[in-house]
Protein backbone atom coordinates (compact mmCIF):
# COMPACT_ATOMS: atom_id res chain seq x y z
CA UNK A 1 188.70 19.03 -98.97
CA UNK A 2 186.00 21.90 -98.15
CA UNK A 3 184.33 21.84 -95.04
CA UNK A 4 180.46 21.29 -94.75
CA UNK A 5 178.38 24.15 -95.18
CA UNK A 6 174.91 24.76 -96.95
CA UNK A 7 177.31 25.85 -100.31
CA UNK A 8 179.82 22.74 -99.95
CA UNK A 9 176.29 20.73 -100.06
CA UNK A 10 174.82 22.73 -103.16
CA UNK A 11 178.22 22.22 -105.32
CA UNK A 12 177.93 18.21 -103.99
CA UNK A 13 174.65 17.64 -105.57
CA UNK A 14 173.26 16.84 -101.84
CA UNK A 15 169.77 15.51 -102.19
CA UNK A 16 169.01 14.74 -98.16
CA UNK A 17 166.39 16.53 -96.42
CA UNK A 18 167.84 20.51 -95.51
CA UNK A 19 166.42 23.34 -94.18
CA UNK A 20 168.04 26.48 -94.27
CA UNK A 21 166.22 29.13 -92.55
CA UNK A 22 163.70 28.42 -90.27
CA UNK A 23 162.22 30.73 -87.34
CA UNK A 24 164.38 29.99 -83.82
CA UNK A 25 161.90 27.98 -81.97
CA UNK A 26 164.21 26.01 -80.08
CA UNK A 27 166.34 27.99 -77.11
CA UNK A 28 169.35 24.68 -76.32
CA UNK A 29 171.42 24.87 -73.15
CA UNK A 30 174.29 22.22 -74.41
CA UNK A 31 175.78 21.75 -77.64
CA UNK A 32 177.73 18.76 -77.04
CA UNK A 33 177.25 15.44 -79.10
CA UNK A 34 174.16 14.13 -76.93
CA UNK A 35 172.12 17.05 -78.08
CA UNK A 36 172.99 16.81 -81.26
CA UNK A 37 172.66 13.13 -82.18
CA UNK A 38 169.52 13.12 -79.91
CA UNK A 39 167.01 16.57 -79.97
CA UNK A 40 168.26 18.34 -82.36
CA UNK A 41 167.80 15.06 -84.83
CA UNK A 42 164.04 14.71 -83.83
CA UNK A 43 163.30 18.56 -84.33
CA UNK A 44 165.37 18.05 -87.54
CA UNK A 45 162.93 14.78 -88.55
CA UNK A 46 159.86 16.77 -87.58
CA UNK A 47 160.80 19.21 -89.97
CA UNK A 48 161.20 17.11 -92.90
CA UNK A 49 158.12 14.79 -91.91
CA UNK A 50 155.66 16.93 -90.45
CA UNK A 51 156.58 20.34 -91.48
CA UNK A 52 157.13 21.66 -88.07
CA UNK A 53 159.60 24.76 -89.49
CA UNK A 54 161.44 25.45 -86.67
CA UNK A 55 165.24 25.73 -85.80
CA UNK A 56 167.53 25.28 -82.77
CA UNK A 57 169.73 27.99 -81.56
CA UNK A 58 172.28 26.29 -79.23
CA UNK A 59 173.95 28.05 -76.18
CA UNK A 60 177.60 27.25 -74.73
CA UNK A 61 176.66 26.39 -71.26
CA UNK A 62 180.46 27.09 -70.25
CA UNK A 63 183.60 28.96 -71.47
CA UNK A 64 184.69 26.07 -73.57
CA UNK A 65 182.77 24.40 -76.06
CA UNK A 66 182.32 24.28 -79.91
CA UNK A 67 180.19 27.26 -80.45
CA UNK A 68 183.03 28.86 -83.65
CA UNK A 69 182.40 25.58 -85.13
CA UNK A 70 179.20 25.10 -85.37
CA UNK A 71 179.16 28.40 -86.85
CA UNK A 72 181.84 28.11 -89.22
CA UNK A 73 179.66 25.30 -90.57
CA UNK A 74 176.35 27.06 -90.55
CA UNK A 75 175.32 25.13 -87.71
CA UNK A 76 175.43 21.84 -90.26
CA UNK A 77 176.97 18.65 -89.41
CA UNK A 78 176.67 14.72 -90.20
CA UNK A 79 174.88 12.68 -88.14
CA UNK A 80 175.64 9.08 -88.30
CA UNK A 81 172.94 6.58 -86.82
CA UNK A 82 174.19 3.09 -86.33
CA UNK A 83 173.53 -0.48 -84.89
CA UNK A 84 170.89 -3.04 -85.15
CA UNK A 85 167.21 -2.64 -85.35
CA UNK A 86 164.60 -5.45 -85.72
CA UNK A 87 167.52 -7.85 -86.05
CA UNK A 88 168.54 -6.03 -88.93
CA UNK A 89 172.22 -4.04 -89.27
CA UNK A 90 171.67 -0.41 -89.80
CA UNK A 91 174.28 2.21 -90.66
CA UNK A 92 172.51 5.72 -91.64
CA UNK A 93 173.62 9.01 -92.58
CA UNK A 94 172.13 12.22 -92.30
CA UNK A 95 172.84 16.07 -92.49
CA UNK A 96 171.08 17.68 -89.81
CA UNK A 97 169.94 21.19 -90.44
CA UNK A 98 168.03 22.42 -88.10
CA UNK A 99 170.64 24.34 -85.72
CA UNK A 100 170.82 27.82 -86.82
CA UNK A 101 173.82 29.10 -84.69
CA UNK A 102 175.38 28.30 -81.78
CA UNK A 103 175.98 31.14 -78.74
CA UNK A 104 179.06 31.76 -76.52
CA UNK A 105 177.87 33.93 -73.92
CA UNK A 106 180.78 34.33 -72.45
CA UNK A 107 182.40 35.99 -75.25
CA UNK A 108 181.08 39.33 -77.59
CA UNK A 109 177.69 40.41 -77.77
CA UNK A 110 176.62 36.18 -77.59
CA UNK A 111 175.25 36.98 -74.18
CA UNK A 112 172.97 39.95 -74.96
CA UNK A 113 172.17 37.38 -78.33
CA UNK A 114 170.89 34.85 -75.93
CA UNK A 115 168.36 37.42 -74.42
CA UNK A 116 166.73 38.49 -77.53
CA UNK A 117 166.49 34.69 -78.62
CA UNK A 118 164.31 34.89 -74.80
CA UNK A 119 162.13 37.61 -75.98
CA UNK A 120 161.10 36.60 -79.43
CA UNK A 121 157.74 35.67 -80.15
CA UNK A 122 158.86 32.53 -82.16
CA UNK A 123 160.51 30.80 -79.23
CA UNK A 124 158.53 27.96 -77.82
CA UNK A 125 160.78 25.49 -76.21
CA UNK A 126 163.97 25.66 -73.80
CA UNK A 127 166.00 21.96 -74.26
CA UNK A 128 168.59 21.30 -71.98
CA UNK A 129 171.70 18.64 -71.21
CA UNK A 130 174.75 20.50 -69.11
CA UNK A 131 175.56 17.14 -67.49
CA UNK A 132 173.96 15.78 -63.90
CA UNK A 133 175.84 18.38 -62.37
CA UNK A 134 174.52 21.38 -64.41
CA UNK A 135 171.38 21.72 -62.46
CA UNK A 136 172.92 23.05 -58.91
CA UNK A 137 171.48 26.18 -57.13
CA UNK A 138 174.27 28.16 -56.83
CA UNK A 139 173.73 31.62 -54.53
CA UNK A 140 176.91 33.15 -55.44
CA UNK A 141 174.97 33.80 -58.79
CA UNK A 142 173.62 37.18 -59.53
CA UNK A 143 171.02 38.87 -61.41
CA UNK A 144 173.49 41.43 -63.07
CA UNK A 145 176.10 38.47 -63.76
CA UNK A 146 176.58 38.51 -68.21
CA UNK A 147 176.71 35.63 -67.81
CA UNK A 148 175.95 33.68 -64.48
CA UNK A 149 177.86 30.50 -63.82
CA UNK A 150 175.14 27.85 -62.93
CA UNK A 151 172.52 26.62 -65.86
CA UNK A 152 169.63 27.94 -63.69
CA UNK A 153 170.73 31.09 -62.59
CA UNK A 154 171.22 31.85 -66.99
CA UNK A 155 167.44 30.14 -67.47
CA UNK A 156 166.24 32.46 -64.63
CA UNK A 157 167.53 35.22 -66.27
CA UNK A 158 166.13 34.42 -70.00
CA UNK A 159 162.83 33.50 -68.56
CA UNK A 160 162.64 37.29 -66.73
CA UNK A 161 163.83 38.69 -69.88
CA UNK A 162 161.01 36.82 -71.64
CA UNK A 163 158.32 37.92 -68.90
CA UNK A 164 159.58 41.56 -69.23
CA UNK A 165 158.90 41.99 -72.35
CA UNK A 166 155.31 40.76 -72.25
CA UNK A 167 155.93 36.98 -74.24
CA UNK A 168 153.88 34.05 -73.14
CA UNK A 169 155.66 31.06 -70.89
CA UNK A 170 157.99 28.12 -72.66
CA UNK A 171 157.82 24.39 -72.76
CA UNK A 172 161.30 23.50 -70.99
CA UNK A 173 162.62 19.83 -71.50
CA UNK A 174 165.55 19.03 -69.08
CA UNK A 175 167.63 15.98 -70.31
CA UNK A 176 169.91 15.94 -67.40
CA UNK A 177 170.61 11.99 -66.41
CA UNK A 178 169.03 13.08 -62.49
CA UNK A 179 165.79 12.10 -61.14
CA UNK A 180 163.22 14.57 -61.56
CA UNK A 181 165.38 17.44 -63.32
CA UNK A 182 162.71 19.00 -64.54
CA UNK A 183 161.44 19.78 -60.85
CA UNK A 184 164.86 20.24 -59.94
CA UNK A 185 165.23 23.33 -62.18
CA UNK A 186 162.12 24.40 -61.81
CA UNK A 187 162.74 24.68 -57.97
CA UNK A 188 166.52 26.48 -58.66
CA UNK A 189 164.91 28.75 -61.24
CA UNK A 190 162.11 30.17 -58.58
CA UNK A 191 165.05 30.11 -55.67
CA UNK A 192 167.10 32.43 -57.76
CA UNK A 193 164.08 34.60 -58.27
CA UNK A 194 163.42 34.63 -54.31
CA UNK A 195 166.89 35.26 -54.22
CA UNK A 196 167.07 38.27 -56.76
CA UNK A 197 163.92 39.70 -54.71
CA UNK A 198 162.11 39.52 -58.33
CA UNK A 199 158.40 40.83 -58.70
CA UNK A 200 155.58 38.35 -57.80
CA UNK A 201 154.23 38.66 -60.99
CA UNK A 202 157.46 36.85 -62.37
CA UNK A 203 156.61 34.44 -59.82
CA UNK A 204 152.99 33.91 -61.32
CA UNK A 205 153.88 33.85 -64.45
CA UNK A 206 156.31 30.95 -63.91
CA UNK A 207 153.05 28.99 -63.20
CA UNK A 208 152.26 29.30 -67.47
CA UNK A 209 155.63 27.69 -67.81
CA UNK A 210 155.81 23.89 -68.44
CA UNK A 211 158.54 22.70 -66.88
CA UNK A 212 159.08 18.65 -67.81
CA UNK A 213 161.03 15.87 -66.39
CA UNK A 214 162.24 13.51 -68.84
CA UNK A 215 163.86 10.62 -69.30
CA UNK A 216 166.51 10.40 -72.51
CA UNK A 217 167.60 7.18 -73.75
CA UNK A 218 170.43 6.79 -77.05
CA UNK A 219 173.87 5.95 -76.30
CA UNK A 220 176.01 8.76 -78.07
CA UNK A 221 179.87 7.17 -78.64
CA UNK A 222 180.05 11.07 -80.66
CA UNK A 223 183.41 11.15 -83.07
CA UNK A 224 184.34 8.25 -84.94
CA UNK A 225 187.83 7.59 -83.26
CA UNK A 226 189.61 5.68 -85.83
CA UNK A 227 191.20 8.45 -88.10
CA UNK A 228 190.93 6.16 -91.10
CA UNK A 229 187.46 5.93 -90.52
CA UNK A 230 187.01 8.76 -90.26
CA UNK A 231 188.87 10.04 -93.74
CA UNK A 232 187.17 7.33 -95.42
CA UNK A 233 184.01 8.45 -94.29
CA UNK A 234 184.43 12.10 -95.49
CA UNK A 235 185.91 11.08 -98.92
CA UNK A 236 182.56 9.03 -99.45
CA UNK A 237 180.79 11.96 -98.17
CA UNK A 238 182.62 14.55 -100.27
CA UNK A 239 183.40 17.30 -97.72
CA UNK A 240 185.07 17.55 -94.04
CA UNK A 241 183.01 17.72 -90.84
CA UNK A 242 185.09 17.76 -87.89
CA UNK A 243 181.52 17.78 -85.85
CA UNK A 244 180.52 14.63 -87.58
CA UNK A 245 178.33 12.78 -84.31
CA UNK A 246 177.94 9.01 -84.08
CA UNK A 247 174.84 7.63 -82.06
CA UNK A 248 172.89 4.26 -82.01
CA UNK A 249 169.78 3.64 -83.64
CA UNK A 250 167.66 3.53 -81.30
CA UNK A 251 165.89 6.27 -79.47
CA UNK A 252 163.27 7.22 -76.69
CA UNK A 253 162.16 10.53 -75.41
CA UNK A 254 159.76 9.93 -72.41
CA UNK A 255 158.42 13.27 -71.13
CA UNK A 256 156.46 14.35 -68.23
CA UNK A 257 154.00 16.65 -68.79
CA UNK A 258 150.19 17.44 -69.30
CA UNK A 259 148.17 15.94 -71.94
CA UNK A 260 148.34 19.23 -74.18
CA UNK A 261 151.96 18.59 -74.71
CA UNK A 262 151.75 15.67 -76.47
CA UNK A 263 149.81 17.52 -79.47
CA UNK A 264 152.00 20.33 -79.20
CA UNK A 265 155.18 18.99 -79.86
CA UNK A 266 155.89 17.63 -83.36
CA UNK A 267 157.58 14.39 -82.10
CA UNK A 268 154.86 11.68 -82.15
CA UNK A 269 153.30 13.69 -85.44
CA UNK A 270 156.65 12.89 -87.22
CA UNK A 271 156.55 9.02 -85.84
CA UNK A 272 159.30 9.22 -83.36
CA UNK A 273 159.41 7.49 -79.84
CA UNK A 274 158.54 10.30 -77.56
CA UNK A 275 155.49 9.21 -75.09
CA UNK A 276 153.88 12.04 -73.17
CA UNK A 277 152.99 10.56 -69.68
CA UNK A 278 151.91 12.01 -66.50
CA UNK A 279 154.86 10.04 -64.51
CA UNK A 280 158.31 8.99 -66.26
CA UNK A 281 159.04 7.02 -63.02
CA UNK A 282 157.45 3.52 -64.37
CA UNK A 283 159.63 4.08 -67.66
CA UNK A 284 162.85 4.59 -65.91
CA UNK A 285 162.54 1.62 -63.97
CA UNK A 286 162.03 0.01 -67.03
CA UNK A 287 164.76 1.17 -68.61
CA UNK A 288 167.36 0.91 -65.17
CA UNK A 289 165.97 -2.62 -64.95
CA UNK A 290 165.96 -4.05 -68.50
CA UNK A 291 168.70 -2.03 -69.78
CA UNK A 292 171.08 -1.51 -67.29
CA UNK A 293 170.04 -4.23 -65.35
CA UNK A 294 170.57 -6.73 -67.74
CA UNK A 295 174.11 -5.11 -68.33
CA UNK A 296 175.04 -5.57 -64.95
CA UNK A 297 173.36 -9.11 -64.38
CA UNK A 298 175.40 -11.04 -67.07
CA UNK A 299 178.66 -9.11 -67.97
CA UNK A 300 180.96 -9.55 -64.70
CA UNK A 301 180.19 -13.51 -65.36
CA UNK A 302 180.73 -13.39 -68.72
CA UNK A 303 183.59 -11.61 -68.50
CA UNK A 304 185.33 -14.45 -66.17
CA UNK A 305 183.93 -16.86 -68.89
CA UNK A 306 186.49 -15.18 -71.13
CA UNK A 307 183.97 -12.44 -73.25
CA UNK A 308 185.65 -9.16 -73.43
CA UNK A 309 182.56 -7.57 -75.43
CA UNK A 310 179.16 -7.17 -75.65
CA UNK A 311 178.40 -8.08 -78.78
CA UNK A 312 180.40 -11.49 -78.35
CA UNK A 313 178.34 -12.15 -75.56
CA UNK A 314 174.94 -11.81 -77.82
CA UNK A 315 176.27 -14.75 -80.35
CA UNK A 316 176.74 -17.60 -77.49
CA UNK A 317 173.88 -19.50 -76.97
CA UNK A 318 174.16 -20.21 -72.99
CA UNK A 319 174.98 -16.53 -72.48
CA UNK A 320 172.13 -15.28 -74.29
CA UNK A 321 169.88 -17.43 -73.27
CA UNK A 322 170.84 -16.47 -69.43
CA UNK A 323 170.30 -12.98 -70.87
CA UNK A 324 166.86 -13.86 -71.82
CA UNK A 325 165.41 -15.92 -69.07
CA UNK A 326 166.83 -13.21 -66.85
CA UNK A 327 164.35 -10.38 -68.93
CA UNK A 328 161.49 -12.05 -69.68
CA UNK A 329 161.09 -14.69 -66.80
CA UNK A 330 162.43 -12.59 -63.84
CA UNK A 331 162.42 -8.93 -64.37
CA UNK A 332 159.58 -7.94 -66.81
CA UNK A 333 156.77 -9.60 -65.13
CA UNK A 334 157.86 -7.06 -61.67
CA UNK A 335 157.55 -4.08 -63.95
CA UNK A 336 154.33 -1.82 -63.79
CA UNK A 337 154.13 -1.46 -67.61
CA UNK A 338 151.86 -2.93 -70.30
CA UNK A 339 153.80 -6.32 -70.76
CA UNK A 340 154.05 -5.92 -74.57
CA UNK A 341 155.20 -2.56 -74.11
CA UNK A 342 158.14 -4.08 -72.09
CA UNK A 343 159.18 -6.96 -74.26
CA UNK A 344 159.43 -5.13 -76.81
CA UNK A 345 161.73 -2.44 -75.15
CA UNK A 346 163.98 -5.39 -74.33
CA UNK A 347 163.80 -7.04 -77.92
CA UNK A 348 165.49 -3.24 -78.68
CA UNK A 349 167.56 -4.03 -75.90
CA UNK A 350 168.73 -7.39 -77.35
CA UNK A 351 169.55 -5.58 -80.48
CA UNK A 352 171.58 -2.58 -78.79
CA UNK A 353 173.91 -5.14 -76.64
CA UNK A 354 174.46 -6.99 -80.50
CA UNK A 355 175.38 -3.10 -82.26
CA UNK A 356 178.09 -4.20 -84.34
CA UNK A 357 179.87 -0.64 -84.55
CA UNK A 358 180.25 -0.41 -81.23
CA UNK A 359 182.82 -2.47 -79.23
CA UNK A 360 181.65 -2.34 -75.51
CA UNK A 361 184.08 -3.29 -73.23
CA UNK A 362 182.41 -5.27 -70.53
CA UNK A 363 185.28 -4.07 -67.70
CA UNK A 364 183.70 -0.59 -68.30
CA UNK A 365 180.46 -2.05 -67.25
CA UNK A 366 181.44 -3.51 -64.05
CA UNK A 367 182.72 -0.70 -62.55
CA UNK A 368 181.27 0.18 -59.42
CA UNK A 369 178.95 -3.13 -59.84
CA UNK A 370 178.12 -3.49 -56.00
CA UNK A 371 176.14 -0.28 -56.76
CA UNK A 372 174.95 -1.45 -59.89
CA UNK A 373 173.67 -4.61 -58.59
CA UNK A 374 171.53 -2.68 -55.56
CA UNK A 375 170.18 -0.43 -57.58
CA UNK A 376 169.45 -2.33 -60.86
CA UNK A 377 169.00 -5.75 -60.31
CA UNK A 378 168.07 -6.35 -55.83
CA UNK A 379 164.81 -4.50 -56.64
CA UNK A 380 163.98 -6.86 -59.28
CA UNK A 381 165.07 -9.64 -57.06
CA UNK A 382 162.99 -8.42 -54.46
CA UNK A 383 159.86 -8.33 -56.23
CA UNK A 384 160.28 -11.65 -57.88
CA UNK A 385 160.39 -13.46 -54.55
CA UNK A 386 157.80 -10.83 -53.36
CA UNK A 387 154.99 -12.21 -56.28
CA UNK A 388 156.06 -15.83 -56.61
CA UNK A 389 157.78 -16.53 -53.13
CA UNK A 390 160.83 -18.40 -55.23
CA UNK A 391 163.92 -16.74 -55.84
CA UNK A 392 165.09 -15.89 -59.49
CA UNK A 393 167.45 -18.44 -60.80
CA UNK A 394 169.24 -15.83 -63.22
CA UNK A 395 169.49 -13.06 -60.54
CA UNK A 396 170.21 -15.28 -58.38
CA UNK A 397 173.84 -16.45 -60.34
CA UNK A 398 174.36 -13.01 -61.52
CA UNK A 399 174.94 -11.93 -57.55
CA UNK A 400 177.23 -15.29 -57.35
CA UNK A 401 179.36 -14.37 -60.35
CA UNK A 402 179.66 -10.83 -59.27
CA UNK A 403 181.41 -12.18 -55.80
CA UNK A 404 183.49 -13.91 -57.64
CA UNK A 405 184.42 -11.34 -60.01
CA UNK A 406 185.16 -9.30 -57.07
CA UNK A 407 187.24 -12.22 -54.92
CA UNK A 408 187.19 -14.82 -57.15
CA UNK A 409 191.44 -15.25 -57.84
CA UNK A 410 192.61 -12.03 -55.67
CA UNK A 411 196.47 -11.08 -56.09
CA UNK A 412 196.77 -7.64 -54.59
CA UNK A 413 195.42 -4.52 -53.29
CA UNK A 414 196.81 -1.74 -55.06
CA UNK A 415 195.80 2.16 -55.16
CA UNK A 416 194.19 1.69 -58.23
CA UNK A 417 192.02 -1.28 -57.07
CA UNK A 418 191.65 -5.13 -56.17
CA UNK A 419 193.95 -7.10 -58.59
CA UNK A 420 192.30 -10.50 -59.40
CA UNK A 421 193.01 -13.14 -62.34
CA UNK A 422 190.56 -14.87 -64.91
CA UNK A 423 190.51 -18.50 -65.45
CA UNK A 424 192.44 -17.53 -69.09
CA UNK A 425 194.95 -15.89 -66.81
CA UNK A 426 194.15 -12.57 -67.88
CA UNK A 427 194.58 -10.17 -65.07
CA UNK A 428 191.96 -7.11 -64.34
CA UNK A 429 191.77 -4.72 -61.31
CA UNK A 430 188.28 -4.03 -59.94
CA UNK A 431 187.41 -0.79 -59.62
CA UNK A 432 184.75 0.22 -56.96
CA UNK A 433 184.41 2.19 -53.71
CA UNK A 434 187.54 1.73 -51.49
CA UNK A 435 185.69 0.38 -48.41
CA UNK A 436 184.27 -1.91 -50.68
CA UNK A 437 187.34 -3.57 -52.01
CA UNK A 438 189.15 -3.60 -48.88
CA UNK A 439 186.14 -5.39 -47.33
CA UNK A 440 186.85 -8.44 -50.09
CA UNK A 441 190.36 -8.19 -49.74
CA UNK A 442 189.66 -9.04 -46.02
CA UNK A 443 187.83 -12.07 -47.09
CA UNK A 444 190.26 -13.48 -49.49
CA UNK A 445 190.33 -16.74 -46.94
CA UNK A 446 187.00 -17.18 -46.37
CA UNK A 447 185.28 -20.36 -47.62
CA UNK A 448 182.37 -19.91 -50.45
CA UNK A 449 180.05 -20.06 -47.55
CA UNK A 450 181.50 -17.50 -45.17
CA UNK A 451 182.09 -15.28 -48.57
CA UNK A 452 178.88 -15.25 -49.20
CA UNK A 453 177.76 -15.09 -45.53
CA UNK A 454 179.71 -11.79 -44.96
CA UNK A 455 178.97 -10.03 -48.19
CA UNK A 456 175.03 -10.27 -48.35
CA UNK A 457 174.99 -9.37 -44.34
CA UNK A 458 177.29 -6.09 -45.18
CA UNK A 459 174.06 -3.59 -45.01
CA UNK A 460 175.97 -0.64 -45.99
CA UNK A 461 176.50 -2.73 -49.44
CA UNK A 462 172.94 -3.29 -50.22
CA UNK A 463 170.83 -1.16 -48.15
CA UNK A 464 169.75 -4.73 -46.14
CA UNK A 465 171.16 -7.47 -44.75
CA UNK A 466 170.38 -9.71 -47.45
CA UNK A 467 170.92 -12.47 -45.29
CA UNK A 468 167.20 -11.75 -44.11
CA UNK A 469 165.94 -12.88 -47.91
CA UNK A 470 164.39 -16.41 -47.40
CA UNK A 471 167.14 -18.85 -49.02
CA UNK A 472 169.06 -16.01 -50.47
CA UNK A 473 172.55 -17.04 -48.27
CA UNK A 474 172.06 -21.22 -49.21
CA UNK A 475 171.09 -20.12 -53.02
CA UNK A 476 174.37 -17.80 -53.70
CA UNK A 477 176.60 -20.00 -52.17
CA UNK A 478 175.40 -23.24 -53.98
CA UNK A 479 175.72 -20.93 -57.42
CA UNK A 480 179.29 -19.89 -56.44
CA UNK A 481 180.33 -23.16 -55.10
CA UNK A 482 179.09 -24.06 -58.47
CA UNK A 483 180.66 -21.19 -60.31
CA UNK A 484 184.12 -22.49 -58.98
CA UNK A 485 184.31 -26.19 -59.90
CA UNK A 486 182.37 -26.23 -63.64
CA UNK A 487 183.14 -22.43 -64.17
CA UNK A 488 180.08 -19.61 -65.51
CA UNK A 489 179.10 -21.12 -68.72
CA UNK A 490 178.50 -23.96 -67.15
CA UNK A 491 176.71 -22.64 -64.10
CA UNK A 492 174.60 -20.49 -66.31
CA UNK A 493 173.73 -23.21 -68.46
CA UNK A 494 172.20 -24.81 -65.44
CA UNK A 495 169.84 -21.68 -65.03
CA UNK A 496 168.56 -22.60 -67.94
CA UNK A 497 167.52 -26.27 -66.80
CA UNK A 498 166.19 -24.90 -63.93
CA UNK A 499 163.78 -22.76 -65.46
CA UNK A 500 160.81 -21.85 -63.80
């Protein structure tokens, strides 16, 4: 079977949307499958709805990556879009052309490539994802390095290239999962250039760059795992992409930036979710609070109610429902945003935990769920009792069940973590901080009420001692005490009595 190129489509009678030349408008730091089932598919959408004309040339940000096949294909490759939207099961295909090549710069004449992609007049925007870790001032970087190590110290040196040679400033969109990565990198960028004792002019014409936070939301799985799958899905296709990319449906690109930028870009032209705002902060508490919040506030109890998915968890009624009241009763109405704007960001939610492609374990979620559970959900505990001066019933039982995920039925402390049994008698090992396990394992006598007691008093666990929360100590230990003799089905079903 051929392998995809713009020819293998031609002899296949393709009739999809391709473009195959373009001007380079795009500069990408990252060529992994995020990028590609996420940016590059909106610039490839805005060319085929709105004209926007423009292609992406990608860059490796490190020695390894898949820059010869990218190119061997022509910079084509599948793009597979699947889950549930408006209720509805959606499975969509697409051949996404607008990558032009992809750069090694550590190899050949890539990284002198990469600096005439800085000077050309047709470049308007620098994307980036090189993982939370890819935006690090590093001073052992050099001007004169072909390439540097660090992310910024190769963006300082295509943005001097660029003001060198007399081109106007770039739009630069960091993706990076890190609070405020666009200031981050701007900040590394002009460090490097203090550094590298580079002109002041450089400096001032950094100003005419827009440098944007964002905030990036599609869960990428990336290859289709199951082999069979994966040759079924190239026989119905007709040709073999080894860089076939699997993401969900859904998508949101929320950018910080100046008013200007929300004309510029071609995103909201071509209909896709990409809000410009002046301050992605309200959106990512939306999205740590209704998305992963709601992760972390049902799945360690439904796991010891025997659930070993997500999506098994979406077609029970009591778990579901606890799901629900927990959104739209408890954490929405603590949110900043429009409150239609929020419910229906969780309705996507709802249909993202029910994807049926995508088997999510729920022991992958509760790792490291004492973290989890002080960053995601406390907050939106806080403010609950903060506007209504009751506590939330949901949250409430989500920080019971996750002490008794944690020291529920404990067995054993072992080096890779705390050893503890199900009701079913399946065992699992909880994996979290070691100070944190051997904490509970020091409390495997304790009464519910001491348990409890001890655990929301631990300040290091929570930031607080939680025991200073008006009728938070009586309230978790009742829902535990109750969690132990009818089991979490049962004590989430009588959330849902209780409702406010």
């Amino acid at each position: 079977m051929k392998t995809l190129n713009y020819q293998v489509l031609k002899e296949r009678g393709y009739t999809g949307y391709v473009l195959e030349e373009g001007p380079e408008k795009v500069l990408q730091f990252g060529e992994g499958n995020f990028l590609r089932a996420f940016a590059d598919c909106w610039f490839d959408l805005a060319n085929e709805r709105v004209g926007w004309n423009g292609k992406c040339v990608l860059v490796q940000p490190i020695p390894q990556g898949l820059a010869k096949e990218i190119n061997a294909q022509q910079g084509l490759y599948t793009l597979c879009l699947r889950g549930r939207e408006d209720g509805q099961s959606v499975d969509r295909r697409r051949v996404i052309s607008a990558v032009s090549r992809c750069l090694n710069p550590y190899e050949g004449e890539d990284y002198q490539a990469m600096l005439e992609v800085a000077v050309s007049p047709e470049l308007e925007y620098i994307v980036s994802n090189t993982t939370e870790a890819g935006i690090v001032y590093d001073p052992v970087c050099k001007l004169e390095d072909q390439p540097p190590a660090s992310f910024p110290a190769k963006l300082t040196q295509v943005l001097y290239r660029r003001w060198q040679a007399g081109q106007p400033g770039l739009v630069i969109l960091s993706c990076e999962l890190i609070d405020n990565n666009g200031a981050i990198l701007q900040d590394c960028v002009e460090r490097h250039a203090a550094q590298w004792g580079l002109e002041a002019a450089f400096l001032d014409w950094l100003e005419g760059c827009t440098f944007c936070s964002t905030l990036v939301d599609r869960i990428v799985p990336g290859r289709i795992r199951d082999r069979t799958e994966q040759a079924e899905l190239e026989a119905e296709l007709g040709y073999a992409d080894p860089l076939l990319d699997v993401g969900e449906v859904f998508g949101v690109w929320v950018i910080q930036g100046p008013e200007w930028l929300a004309d510029k870009l071609p995103f909201r032209a071509a209909g896709l979710n990409c809000p410009v705002v002046p301050d992605v902060t309200p959106y990512k508490h939306r999205k740590v609070r209704i998305l992963n919040g709601g992760h972390t506030g049902f799945v360690p109890g439904a796991y010891l109610a025997g659930f070993d998915i997500v999506r098994d968890c979406m077609a029970h009624p009591v778990v579901r429902g606890f799901l629900e009241q927990m959104l739209y009763r408890e954490i929405i109405p603590t949110l900043e945003l429009d409150r239609a704007e929020l419910e229906q960001f969780a309705r996507a939610v709802e249909d993202r935990f029910d994807n049926p492609f995508v088997d999510h374990a729920l022991l992958s979620i509760c790792l490291n769920t004492v973290s989890k559970w002080r960053a995601r959900n406390l907050p939106s505990l806080l403010a609950y009792q903060g506007q209504t001066g009751q506590l939330p019933p949901c949250l409430t039982m989500s920080l019971a069940a996750a002490i008794q995920f944690y020291c529920g039925h404990m067995e054993e402390l072992t080096d890779q973590g705390l050893v503890c049994r199900r009701s079913d008698g399946t065992a699992y090992t909880v994996s979290d901080d070691r100070w944190v396990l051997e904490f509970c394992w020091a409390h495997r006598g304790d009464s519910a009420g001491e348990l409890v007691r001890a655990i929301l008093s631990h300040a290091q666990m929570w930031g607080m001692d939680l025991t200073a929360v008006d009728g938070l100590t009586a309230a978790v230990t009742a829902d535990l005490e109750k969690i132990r003799a009818d089991g979490v089905l049962a004590a989430y079903a009588a959330c849902l009595e209780a409702r406010p």
